[in-house]
Protein backbone atom coordinates (compact mmCIF):
# COMPACT_ATOMS: atom_id res chain seq x y z
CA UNK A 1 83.52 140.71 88.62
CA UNK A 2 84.32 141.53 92.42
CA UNK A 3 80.71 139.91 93.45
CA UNK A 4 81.34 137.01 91.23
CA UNK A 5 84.57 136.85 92.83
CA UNK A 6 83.71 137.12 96.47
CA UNK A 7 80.63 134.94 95.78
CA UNK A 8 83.32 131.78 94.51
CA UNK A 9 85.64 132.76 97.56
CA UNK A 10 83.17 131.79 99.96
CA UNK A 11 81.34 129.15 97.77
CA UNK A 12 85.23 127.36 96.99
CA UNK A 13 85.81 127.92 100.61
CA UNK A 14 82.65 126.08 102.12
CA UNK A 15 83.14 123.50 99.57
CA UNK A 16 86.57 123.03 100.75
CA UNK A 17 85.56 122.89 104.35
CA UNK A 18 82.86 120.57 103.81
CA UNK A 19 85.10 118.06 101.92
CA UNK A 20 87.52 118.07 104.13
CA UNK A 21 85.33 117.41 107.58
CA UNK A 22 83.89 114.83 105.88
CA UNK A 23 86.97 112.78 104.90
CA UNK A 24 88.64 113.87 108.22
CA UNK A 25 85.25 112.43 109.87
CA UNK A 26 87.07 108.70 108.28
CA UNK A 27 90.59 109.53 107.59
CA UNK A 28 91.01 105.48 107.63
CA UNK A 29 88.75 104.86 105.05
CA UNK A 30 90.11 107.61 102.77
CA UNK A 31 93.48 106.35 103.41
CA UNK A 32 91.81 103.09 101.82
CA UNK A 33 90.83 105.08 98.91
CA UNK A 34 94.53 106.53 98.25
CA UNK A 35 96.26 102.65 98.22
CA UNK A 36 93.62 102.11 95.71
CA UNK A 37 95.30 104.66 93.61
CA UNK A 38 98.60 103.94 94.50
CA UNK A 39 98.19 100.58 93.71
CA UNK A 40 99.75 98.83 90.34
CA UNK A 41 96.83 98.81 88.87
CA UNK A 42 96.01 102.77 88.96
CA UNK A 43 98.99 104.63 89.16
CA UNK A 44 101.66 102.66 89.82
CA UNK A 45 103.16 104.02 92.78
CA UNK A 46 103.40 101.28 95.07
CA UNK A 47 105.51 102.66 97.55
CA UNK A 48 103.49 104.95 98.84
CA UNK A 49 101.44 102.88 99.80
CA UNK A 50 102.65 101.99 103.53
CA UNK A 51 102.71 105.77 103.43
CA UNK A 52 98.82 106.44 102.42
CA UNK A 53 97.14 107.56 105.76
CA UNK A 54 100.11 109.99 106.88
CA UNK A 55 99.46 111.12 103.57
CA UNK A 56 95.43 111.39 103.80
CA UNK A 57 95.66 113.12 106.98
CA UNK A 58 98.01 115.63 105.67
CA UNK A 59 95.63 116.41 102.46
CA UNK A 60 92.88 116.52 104.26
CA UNK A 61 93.62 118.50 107.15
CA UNK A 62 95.56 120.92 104.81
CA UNK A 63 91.97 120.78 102.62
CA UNK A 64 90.16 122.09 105.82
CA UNK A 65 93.03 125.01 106.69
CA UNK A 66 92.95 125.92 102.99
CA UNK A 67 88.97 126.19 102.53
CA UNK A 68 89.31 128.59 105.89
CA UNK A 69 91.74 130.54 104.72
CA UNK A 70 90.22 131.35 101.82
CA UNK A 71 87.51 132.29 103.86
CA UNK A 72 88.79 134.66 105.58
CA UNK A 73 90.78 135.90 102.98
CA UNK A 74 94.10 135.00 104.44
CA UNK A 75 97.71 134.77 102.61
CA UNK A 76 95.88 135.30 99.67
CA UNK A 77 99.35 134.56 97.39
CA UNK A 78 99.97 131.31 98.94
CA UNK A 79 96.20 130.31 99.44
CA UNK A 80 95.82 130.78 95.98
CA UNK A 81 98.66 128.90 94.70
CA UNK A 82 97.79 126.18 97.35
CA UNK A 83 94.28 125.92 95.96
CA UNK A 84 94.84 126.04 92.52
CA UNK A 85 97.71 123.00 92.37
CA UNK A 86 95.44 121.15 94.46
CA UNK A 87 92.64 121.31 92.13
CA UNK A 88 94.73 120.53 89.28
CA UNK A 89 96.26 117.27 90.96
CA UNK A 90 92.67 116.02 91.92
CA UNK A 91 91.06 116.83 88.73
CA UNK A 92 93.60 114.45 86.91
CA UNK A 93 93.27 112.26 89.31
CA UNK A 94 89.29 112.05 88.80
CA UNK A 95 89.44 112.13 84.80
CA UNK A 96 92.29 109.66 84.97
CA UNK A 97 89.91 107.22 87.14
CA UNK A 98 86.82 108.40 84.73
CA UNK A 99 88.32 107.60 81.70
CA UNK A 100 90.15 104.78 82.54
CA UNK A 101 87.45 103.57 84.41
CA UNK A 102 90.19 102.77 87.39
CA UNK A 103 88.30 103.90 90.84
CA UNK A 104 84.93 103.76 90.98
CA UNK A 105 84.37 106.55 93.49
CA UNK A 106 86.86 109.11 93.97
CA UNK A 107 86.18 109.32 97.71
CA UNK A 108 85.90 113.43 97.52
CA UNK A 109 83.17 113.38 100.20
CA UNK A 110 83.58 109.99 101.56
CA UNK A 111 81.08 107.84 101.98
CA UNK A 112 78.79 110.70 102.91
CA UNK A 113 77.97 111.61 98.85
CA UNK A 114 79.27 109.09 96.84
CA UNK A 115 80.25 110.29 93.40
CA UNK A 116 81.17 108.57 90.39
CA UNK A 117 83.90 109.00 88.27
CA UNK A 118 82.69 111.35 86.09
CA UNK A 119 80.48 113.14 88.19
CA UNK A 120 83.35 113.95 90.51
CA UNK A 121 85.45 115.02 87.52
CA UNK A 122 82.69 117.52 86.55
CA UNK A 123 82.63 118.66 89.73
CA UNK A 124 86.46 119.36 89.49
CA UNK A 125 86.37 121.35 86.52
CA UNK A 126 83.87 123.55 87.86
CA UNK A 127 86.24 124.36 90.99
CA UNK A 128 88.90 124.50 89.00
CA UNK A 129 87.46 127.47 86.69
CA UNK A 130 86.06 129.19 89.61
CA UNK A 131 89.40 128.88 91.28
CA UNK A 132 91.56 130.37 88.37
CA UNK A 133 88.92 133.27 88.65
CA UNK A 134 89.93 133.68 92.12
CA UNK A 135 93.39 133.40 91.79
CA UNK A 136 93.61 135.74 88.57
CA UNK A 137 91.35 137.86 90.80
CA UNK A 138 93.23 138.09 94.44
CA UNK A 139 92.42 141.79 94.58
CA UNK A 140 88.71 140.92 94.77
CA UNK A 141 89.18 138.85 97.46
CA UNK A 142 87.20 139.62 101.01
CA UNK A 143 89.44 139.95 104.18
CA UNK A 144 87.36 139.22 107.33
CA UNK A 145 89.80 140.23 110.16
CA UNK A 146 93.47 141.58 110.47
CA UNK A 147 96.06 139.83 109.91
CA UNK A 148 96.83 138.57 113.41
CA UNK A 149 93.44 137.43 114.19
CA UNK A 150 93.53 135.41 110.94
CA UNK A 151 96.69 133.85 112.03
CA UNK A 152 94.93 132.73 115.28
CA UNK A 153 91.69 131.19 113.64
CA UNK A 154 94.02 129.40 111.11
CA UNK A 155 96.06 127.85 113.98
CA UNK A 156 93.09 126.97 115.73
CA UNK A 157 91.28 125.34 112.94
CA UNK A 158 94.74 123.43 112.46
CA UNK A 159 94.61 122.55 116.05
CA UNK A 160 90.97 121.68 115.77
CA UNK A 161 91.55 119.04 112.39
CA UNK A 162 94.49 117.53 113.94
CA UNK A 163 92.56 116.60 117.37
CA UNK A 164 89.62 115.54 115.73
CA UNK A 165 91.99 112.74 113.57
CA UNK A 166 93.62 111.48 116.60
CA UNK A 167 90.00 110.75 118.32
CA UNK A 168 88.61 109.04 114.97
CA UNK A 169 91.83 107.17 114.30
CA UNK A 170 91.90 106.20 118.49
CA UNK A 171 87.92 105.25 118.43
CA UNK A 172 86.06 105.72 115.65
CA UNK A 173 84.60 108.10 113.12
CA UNK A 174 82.24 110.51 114.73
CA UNK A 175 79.62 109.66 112.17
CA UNK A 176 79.14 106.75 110.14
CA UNK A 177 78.00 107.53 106.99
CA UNK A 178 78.34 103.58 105.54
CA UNK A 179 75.97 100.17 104.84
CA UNK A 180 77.08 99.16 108.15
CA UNK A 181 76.10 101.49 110.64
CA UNK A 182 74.45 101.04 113.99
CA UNK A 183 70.88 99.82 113.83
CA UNK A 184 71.34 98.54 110.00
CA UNK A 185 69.64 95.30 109.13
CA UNK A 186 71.92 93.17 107.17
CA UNK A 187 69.60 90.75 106.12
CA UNK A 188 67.38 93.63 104.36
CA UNK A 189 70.57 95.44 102.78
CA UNK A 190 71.50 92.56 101.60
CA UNK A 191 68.15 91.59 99.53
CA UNK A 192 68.29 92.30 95.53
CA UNK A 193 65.32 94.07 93.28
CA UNK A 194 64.71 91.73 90.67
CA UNK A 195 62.37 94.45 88.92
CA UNK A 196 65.87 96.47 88.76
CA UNK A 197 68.45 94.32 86.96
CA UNK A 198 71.06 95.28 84.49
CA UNK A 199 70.31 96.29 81.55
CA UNK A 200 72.26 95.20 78.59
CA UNK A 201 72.90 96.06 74.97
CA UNK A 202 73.86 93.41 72.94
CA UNK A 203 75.33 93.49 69.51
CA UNK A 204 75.44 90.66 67.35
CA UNK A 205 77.88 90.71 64.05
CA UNK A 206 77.28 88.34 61.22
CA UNK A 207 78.66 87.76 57.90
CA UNK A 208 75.97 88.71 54.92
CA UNK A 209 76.94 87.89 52.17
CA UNK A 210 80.85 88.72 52.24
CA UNK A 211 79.69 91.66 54.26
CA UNK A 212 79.43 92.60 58.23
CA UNK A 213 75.98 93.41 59.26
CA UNK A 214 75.51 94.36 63.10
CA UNK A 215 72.37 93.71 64.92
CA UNK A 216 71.67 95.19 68.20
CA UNK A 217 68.99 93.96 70.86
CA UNK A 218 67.98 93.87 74.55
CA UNK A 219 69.62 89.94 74.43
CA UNK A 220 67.93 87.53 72.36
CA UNK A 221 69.29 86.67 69.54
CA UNK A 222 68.53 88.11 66.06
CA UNK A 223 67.94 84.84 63.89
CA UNK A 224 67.96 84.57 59.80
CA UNK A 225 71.11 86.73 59.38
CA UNK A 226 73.32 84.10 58.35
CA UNK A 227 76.56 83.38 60.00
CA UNK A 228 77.38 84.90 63.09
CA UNK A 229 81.42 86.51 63.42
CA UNK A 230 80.93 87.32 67.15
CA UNK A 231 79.25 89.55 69.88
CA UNK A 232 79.11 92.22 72.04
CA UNK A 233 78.13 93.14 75.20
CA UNK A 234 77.42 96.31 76.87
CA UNK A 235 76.19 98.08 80.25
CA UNK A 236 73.96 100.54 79.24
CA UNK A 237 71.84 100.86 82.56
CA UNK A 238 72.95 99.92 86.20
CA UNK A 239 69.79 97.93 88.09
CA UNK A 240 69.64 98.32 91.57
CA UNK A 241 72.38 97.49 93.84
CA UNK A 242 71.51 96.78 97.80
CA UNK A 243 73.84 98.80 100.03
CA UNK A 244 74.86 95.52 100.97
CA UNK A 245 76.49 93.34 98.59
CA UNK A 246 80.06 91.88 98.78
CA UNK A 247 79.41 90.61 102.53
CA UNK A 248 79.90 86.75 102.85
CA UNK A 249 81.26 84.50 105.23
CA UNK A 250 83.00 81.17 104.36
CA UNK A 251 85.39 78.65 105.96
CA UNK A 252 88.61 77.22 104.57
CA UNK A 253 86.64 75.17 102.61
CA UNK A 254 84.47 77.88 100.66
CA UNK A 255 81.38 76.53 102.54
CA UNK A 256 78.87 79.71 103.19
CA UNK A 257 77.66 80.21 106.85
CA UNK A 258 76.19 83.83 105.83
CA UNK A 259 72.86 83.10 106.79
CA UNK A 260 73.42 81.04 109.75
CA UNK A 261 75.37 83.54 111.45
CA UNK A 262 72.50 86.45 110.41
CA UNK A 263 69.81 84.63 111.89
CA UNK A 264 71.06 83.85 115.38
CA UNK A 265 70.55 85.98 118.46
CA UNK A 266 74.07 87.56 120.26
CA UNK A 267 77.18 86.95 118.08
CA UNK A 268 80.11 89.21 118.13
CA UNK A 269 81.92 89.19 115.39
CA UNK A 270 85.93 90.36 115.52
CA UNK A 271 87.03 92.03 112.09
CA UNK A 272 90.67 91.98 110.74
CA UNK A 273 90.74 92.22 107.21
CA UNK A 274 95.02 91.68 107.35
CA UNK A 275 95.68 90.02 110.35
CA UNK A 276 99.43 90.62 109.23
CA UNK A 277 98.25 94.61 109.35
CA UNK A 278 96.26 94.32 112.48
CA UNK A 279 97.43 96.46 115.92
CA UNK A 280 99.44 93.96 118.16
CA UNK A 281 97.96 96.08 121.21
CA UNK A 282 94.65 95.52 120.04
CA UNK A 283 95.16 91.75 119.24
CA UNK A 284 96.26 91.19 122.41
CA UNK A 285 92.87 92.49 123.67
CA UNK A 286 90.92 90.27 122.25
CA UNK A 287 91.15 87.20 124.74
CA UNK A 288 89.65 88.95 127.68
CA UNK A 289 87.00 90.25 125.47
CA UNK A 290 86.53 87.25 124.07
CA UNK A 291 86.18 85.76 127.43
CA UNK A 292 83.75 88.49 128.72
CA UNK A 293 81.43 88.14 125.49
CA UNK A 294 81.22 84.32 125.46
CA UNK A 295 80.19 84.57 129.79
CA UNK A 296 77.33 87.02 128.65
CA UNK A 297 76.06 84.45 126.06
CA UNK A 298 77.51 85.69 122.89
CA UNK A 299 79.28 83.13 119.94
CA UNK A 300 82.10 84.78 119.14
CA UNK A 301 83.62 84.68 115.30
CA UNK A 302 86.54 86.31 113.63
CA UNK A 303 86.08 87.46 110.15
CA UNK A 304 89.06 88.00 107.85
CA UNK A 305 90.40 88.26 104.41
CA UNK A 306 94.07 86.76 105.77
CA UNK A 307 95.18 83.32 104.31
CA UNK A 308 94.42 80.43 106.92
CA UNK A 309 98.02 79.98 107.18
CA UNK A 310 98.31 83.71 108.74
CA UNK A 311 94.97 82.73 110.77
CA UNK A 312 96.89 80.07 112.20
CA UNK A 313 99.69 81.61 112.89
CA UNK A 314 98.35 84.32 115.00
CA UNK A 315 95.59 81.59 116.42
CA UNK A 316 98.75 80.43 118.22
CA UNK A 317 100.85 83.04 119.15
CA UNK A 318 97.70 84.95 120.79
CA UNK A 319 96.47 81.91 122.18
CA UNK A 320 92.55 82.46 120.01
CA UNK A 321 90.33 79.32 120.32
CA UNK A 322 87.51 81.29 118.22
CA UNK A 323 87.12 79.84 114.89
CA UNK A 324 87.58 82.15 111.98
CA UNK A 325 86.36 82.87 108.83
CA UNK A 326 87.13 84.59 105.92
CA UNK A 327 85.22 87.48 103.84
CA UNK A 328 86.17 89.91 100.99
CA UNK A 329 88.49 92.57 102.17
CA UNK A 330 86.96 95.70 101.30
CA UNK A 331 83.39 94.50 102.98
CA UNK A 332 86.02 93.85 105.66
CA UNK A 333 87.38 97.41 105.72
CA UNK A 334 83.74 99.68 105.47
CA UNK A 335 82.48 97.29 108.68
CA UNK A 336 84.55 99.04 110.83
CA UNK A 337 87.27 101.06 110.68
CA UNK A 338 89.79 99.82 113.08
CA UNK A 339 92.25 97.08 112.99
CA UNK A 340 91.15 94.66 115.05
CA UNK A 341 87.64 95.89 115.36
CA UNK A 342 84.33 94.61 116.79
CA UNK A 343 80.76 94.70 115.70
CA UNK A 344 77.66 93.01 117.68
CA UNK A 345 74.86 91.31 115.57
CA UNK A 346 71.20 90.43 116.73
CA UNK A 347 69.85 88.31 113.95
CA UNK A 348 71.24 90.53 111.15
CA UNK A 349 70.54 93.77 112.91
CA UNK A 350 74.10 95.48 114.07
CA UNK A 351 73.48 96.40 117.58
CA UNK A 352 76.89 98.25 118.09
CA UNK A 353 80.71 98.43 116.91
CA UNK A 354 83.66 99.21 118.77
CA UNK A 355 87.42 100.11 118.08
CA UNK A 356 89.88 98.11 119.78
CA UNK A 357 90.58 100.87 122.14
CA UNK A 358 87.17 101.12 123.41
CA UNK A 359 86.35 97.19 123.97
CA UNK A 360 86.46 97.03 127.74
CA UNK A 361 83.65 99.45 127.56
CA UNK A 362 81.51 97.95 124.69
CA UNK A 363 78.35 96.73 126.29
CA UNK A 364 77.25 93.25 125.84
């Protein structure tokens, strides 16, 4: 039982490590993930909401100083409690989202290994078994160091998480691990596989004879049955998705100008998925780098999922004379993770991205 037990203390601890890095790699985008399950329509707890990326950076930071204290077989009693309410919260959380079908992805490792629902809540109950072994087992635990040594690798770890969130959140994540990456044709993530479509089942019920008789096929339907009561229809194989499928962009009037914009050379494109949410510092960036992209030949567009009534509104307190357009939020938010943000696009092909921070230095 020791070896078992020393082989899930570093296993948990890696794990833990891992998962946090990642998600600390995009605190932004996990803070996404956590209004998503605030929100009405998961949980129900709407206020806190404004409060979701203090919140992610907290649990995820505290995810990394957990997996390394485990490691090194630190404060075992409070490591262990730590670790085991942890896994208890997120493994409700995932079977909640499984079996209510609520999230889609849980977010545990990003967007570096997307999980679905289930998968991540079979992943929970795994850690959660191997964690109740190690904290039933403490004893069995391996210390690496003294105590004071331990203390000083913990605080530097902490040290460590907290200044790698302030550079992500300031620029932007170290690595991008999303559709929209540097170098990604949009035009080609974009394209379907029409030899991978959905596959349905459909079930058909008619009345025979004062009785209900249920015929299921792949869609067409079953004739000579008599008369039909209803039908059914149900998912029984997900066809191909492109990594690339929710991005559109339309004017006021619902008119698409998706392809226009993906074929032209040089066009800068300024996302704000909430204009009402976007950094008033960074707004008021944008003219001079609007003015600087337009002299080195670029058309410059904003993108956003705001009302054109909010568009407007900032149009004229900022002074913008760049038409924008709207898109679907959540596109919006995996583009780029900054609020104003900025993204260069040679005919479809995304030739760099840049936090509001960093546009005086974004080459064009």
């Amino acid at each position: 039982m020791k070896i078992i037990a020393r082989i899930f203390q570093i296993f948990v601890g890696i794990l833990f490590i891992f998962s946090g890095l990642v998600k600390l790699n995009d605190p932004l985008g996990f803070s996404y993930k956590l209004d998503e399950y605030f929100s009405a329509a998961v949980l129900g707890l709407e206020f806190l909401q404004p409060l979701a990326l203090p919140i992610a950076i907290f649990v995820v930071i505290f995810e990394v100083v957990l997996g390394v204290m485990l490691l090194l077989g630190f404060q075992k009693k409070f490591t262990a409690w730590s670790l085991l309410l942890m896994i208890v919260f997120f493994t409700f959380l995932t079977f909640y989202s499984a079996y209510f079908n609520k999230v889609t992805d849980c977010g545990c490792f990003g967007d570096a290994i997307p999980l679905t629902p289930w998968e991540s809540f079979t992943k929970d109950v795994i850690l959660l078994i191997m964690i109740i072994v190690l904290f039933v087992k403490q004893d069995y635990w391996y210390s690496a160091f003294a105590k004071a040594k331990s203390s000083i690798i913990t605080l530097l770890a902490t040290i460590g998480c907290f200044a790698l969130a302030y550079y992500v959140l300031m620029h932007l994540p170290v690595l991008d691990f999303r559709a929209y990456k540097v170098g990604t044709n949009m035009v080609e993530a974009m394209k379907e596989d029409p030899t991978r479509p959905d596959v349905y089942e459909y079930k058909w019920y008619f009345n025979v004879d004062g009785a209900e008789k249920v015929v299921t096929t792949n869609g067409d339907y079953p004739s000579g049955y008599g008369e039909l009561v209803r039908y059914e229809t149900e998912l029984v194989e997900k066809g191909y998705e492109p990594p690339i499928h929710d991005f559109k962009i339309e004017d006021e009037n619902g008119e698409d100008f998706t392809s226009d914009f993906l074929t032209k050379p040089k066009v800068a494109m300024i996302i704000t998925y909430n204009l009402n949410k976007a950094e008033v510092e960074g707004l008021n960036k944008l003219n001079k780098f609007i003015d600087r992209a337009e002299t080195a030949g670029y058309e410059v567009i904003g993108l956003t999922a705001s009302s054109m009534d909010d568009v407007k509104t900032v149009m004229n307190k900022h002074k913008f004379s760049t038409t924008f357009y709207t898109a679907d939020e959540t596109a919006l938010k995996t583009i780029v993770r900054s609020v104003p943000g900025v993204i260069l696009v040679d005919r479809g092909i995304i030739t760099a991205k840049s936090h509001w921070n960093d546009l005086e230095s974004l080459e064009l």
